[in-house]
N, C-alpha and C. Protein backbone atom coordinates (compact mmCIF):
# COMPACT_ATOMS: atom_id res chain seq x y z
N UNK A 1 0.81 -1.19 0.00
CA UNK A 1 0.00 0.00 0.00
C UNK A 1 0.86 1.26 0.00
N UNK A 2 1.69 1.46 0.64
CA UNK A 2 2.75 2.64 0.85
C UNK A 2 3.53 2.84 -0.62
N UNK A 3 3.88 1.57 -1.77
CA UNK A 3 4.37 1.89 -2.75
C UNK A 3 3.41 2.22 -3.52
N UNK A 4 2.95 1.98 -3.42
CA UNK A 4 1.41 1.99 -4.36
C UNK A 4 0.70 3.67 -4.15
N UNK A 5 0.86 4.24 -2.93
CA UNK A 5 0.31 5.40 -2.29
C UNK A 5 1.13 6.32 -2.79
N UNK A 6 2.99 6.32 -2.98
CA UNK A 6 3.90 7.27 -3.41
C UNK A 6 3.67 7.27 -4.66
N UNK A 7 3.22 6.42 -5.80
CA UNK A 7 2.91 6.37 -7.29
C UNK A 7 2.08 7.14 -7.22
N UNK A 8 0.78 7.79 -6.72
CA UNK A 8 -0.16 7.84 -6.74
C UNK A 8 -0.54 9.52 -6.27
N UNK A 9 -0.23 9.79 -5.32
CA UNK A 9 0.11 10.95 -4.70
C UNK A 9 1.11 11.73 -5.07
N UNK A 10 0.66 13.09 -5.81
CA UNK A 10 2.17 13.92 -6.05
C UNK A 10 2.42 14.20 -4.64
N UNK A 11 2.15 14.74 -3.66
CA UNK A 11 2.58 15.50 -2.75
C UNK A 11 3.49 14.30 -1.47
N UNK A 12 2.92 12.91 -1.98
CA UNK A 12 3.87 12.20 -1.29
C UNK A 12 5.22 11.75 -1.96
N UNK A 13 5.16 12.36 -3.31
CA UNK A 13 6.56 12.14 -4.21
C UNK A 13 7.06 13.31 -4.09
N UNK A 14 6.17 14.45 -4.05
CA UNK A 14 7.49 15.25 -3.42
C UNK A 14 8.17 15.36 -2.16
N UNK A 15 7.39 14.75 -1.43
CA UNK A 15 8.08 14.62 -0.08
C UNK A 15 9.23 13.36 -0.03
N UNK A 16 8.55 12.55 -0.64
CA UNK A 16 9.98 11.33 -1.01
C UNK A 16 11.26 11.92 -1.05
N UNK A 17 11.09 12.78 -2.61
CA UNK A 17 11.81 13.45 -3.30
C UNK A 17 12.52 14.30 -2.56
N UNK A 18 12.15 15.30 -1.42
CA UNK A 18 12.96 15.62 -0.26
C UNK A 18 13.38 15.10 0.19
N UNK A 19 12.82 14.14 0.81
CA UNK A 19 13.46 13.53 2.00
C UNK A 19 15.11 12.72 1.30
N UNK A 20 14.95 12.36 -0.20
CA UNK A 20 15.55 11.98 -0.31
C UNK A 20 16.90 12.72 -1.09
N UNK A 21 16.55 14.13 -1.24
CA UNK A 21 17.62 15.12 -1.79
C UNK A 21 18.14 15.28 -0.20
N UNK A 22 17.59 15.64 0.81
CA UNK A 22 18.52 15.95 1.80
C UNK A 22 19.33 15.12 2.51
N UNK A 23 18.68 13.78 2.30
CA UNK A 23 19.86 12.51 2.61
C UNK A 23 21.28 12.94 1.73
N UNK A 24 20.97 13.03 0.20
CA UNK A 24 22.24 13.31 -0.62
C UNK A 24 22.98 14.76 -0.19
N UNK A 25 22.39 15.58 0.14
CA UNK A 25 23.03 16.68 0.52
C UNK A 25 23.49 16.46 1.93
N UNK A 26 23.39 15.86 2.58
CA UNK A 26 24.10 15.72 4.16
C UNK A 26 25.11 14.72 3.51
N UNK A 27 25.05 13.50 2.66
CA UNK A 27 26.11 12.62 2.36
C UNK A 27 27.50 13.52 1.55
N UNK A 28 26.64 14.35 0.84
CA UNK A 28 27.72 15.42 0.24
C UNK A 28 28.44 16.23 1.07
N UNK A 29 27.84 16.27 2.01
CA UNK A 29 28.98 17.09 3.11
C UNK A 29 29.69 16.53 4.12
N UNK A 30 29.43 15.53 4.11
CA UNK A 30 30.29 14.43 4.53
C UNK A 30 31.46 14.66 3.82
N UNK A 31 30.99 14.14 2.94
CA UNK A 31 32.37 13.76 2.17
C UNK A 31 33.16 15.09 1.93
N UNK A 32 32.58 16.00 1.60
CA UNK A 32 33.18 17.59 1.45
C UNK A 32 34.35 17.44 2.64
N UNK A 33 33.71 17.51 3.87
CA UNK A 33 34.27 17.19 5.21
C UNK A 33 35.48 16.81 4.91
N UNK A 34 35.18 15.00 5.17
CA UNK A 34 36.18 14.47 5.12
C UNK A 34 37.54 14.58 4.05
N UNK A 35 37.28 15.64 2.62
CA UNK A 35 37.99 15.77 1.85
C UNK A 35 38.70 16.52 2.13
N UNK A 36 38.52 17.94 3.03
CA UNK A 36 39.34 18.67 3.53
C UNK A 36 40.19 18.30 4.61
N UNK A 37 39.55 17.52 5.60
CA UNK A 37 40.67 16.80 6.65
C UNK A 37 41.65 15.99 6.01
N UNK A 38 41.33 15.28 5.02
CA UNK A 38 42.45 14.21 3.92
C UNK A 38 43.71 15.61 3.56
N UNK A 39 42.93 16.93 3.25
CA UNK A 39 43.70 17.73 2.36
C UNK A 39 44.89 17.74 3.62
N UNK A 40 44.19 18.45 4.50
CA UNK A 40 45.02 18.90 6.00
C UNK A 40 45.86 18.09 6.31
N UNK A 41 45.42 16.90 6.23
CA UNK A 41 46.02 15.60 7.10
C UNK A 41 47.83 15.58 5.60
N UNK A 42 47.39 15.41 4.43
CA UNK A 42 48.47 15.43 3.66
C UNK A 42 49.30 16.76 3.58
N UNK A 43 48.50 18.24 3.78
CA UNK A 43 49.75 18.93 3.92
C UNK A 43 50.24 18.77 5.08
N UNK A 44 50.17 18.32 6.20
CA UNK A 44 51.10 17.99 7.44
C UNK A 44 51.84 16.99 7.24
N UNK A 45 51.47 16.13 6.45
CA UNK A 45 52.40 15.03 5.85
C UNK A 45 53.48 15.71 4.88
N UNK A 46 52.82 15.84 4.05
CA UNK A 46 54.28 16.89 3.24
C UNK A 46 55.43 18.00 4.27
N UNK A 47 54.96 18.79 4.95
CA UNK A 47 55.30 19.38 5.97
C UNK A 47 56.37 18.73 6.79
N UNK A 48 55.64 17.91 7.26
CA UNK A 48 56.97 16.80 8.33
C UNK A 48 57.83 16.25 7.15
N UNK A 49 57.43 16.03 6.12
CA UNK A 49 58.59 15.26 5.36
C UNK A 49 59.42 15.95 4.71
N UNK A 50 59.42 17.62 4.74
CA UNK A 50 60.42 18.08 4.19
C UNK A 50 60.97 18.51 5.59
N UNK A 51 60.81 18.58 6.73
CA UNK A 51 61.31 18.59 8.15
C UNK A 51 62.39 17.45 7.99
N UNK A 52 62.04 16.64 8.04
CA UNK A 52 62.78 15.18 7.98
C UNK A 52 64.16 15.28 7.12
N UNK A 53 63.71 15.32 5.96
CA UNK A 53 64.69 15.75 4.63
C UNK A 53 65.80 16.60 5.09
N UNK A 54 65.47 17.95 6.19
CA UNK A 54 66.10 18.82 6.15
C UNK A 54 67.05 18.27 7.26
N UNK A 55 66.33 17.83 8.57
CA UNK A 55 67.20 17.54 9.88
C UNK A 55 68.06 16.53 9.43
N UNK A 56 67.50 15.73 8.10
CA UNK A 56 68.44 14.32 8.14
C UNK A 56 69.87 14.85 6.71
N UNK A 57 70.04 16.52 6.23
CA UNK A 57 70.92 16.49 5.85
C UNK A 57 71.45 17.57 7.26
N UNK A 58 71.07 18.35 8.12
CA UNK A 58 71.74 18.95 8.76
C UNK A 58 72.65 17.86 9.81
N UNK A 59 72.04 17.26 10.03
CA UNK A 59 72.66 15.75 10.63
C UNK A 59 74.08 15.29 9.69
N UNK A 60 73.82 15.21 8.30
CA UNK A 60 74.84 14.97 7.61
C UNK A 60 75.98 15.55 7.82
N UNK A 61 75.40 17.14 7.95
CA UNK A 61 76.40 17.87 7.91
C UNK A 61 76.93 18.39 8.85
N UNK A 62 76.08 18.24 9.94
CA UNK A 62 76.97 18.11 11.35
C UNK A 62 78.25 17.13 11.46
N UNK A 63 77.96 16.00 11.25
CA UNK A 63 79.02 14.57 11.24
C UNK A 63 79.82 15.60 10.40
N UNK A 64 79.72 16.00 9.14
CA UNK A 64 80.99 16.44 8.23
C UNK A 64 81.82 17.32 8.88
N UNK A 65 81.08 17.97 9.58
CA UNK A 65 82.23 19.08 10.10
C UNK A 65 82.94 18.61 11.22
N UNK A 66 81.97 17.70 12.26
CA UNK A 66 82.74 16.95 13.64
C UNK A 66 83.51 16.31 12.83
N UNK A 67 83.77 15.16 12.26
CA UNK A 67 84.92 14.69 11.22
C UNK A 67 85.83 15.63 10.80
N UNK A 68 85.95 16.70 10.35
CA UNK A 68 86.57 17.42 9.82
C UNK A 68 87.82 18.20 10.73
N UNK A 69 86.60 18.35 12.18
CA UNK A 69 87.44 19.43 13.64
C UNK A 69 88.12 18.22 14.21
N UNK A 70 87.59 17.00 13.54
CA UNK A 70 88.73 15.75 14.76
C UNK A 70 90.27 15.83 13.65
N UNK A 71 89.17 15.88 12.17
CA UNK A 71 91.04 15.75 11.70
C UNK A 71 91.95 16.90 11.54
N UNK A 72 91.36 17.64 11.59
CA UNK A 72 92.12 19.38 11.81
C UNK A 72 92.81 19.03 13.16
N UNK A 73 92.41 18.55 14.44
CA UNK A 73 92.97 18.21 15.46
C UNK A 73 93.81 17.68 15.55
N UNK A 74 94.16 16.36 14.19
CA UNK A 74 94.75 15.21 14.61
C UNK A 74 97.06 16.27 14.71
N UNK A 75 97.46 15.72 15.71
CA UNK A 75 98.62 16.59 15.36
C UNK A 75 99.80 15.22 15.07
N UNK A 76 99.31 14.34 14.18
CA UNK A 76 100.37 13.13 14.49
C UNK A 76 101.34 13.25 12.77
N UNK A 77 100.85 14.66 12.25
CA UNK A 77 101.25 15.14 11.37
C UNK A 77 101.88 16.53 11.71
N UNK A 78 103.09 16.27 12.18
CA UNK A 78 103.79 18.14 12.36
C UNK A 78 104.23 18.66 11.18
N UNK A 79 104.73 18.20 10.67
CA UNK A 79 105.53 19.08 9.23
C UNK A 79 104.62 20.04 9.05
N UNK A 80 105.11 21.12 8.21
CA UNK A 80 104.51 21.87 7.44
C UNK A 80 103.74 21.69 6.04
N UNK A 81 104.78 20.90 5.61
CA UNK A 81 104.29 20.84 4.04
C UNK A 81 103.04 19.59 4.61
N UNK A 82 102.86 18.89 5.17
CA UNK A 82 102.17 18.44 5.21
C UNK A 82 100.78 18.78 6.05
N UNK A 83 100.68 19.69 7.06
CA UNK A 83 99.25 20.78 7.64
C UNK A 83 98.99 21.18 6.08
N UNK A 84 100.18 22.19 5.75
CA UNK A 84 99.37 22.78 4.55
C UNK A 84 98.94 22.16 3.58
N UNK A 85 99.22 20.95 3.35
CA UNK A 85 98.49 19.70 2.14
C UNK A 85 97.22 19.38 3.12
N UNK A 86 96.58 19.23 4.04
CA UNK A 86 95.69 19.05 4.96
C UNK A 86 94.51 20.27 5.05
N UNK A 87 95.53 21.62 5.03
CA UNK A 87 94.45 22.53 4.73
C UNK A 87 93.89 23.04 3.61
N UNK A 88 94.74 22.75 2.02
CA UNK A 88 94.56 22.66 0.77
C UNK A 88 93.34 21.50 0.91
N UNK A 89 93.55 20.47 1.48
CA UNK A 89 92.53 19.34 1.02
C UNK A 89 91.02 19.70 1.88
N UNK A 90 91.15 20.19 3.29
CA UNK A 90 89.89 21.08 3.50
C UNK A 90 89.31 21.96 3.04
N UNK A 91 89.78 23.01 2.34
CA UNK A 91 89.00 23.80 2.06
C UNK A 91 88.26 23.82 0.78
N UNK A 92 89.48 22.53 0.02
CA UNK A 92 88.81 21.53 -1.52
C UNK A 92 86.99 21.24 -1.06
N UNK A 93 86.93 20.46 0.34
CA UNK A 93 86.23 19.80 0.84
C UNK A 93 84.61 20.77 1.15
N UNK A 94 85.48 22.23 2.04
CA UNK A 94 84.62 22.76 2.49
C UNK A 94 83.96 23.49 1.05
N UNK A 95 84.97 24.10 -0.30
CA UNK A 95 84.47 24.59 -0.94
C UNK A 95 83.13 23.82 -1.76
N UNK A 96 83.43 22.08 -1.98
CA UNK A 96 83.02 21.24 -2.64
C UNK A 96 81.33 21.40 -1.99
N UNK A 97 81.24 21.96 -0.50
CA UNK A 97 79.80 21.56 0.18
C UNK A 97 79.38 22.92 0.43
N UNK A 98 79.83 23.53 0.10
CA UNK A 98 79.70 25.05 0.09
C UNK A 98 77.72 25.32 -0.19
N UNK A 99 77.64 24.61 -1.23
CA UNK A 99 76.12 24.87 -2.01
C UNK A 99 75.24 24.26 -0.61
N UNK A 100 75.65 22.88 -0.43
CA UNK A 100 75.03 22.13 0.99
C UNK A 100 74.47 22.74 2.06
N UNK A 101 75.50 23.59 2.28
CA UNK A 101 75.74 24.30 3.76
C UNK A 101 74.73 25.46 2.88
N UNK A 102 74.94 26.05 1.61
CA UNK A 102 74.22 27.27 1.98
C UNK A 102 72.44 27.46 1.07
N UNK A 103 72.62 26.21 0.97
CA UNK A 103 70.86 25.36 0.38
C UNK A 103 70.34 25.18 2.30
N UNK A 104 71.13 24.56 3.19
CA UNK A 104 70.78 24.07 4.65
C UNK A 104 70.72 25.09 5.15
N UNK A 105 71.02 26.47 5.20
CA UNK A 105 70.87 27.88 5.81
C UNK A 105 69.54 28.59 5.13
N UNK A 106 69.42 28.31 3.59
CA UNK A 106 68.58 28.77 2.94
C UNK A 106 66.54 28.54 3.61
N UNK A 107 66.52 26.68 3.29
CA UNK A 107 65.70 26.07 4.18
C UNK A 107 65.56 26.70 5.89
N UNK A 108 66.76 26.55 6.76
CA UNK A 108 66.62 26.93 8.17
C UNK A 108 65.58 28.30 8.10
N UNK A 109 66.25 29.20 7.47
CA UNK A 109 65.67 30.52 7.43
C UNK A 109 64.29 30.50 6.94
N UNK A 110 63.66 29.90 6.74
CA UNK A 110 62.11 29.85 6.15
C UNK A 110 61.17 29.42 7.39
């Protein structure tokens, strides 16, 4: 009787017909919803992962330079000609990471 009554009745097909546009319009905002928290949720993902990227070359380049102040330290080399072949080969080193260090200052500053 009830299917038979909505065939039959405009005013109970338009009420169908509501009832059943505002089901779709609350499901649509659902999902609207949840599409913006997905958005949020991935730019914090992108976010931490260029965090990551960055600490895990400043990390790099921490070790490079502690490496670098132990062998500048090391004194089991006195000569001269040989410090100054030591400091020729550092500053080869430091010039070589030069971009590193100043791409890793570039990032910090943002």
């Amino acid at each position: 009787m009830d299917e038979e009554f909505l065939l039959v009745h405009p005013v109970a097909k338009f009420f169908s017909f509501l009832h059943e546009s505002l089901q779709l319009a609350v499901v649509l905002e659902l999902v609207k919803a949840n599409r913006e928290a997905a958005e949020a949720t991935l730019d914090k993902l992108k976010d931490n992962r260029k965090l990551q990227a960055f600490m895990q070359e400043a990390e790099e380049l921490c070790d490079w330079v502690d490496e670098k102040e132990l062998f500048i330290q090391e004194e089991s080399t006195r000569s001269l000609p040989s410090k100054l072949q030591k400091h020729q080969a550092f500053e080869a080193e430091l010039a070589a990471n030069r971009d590193r260090l100043k791409s890793l200052k570039e990032v910090s500053d943002r």
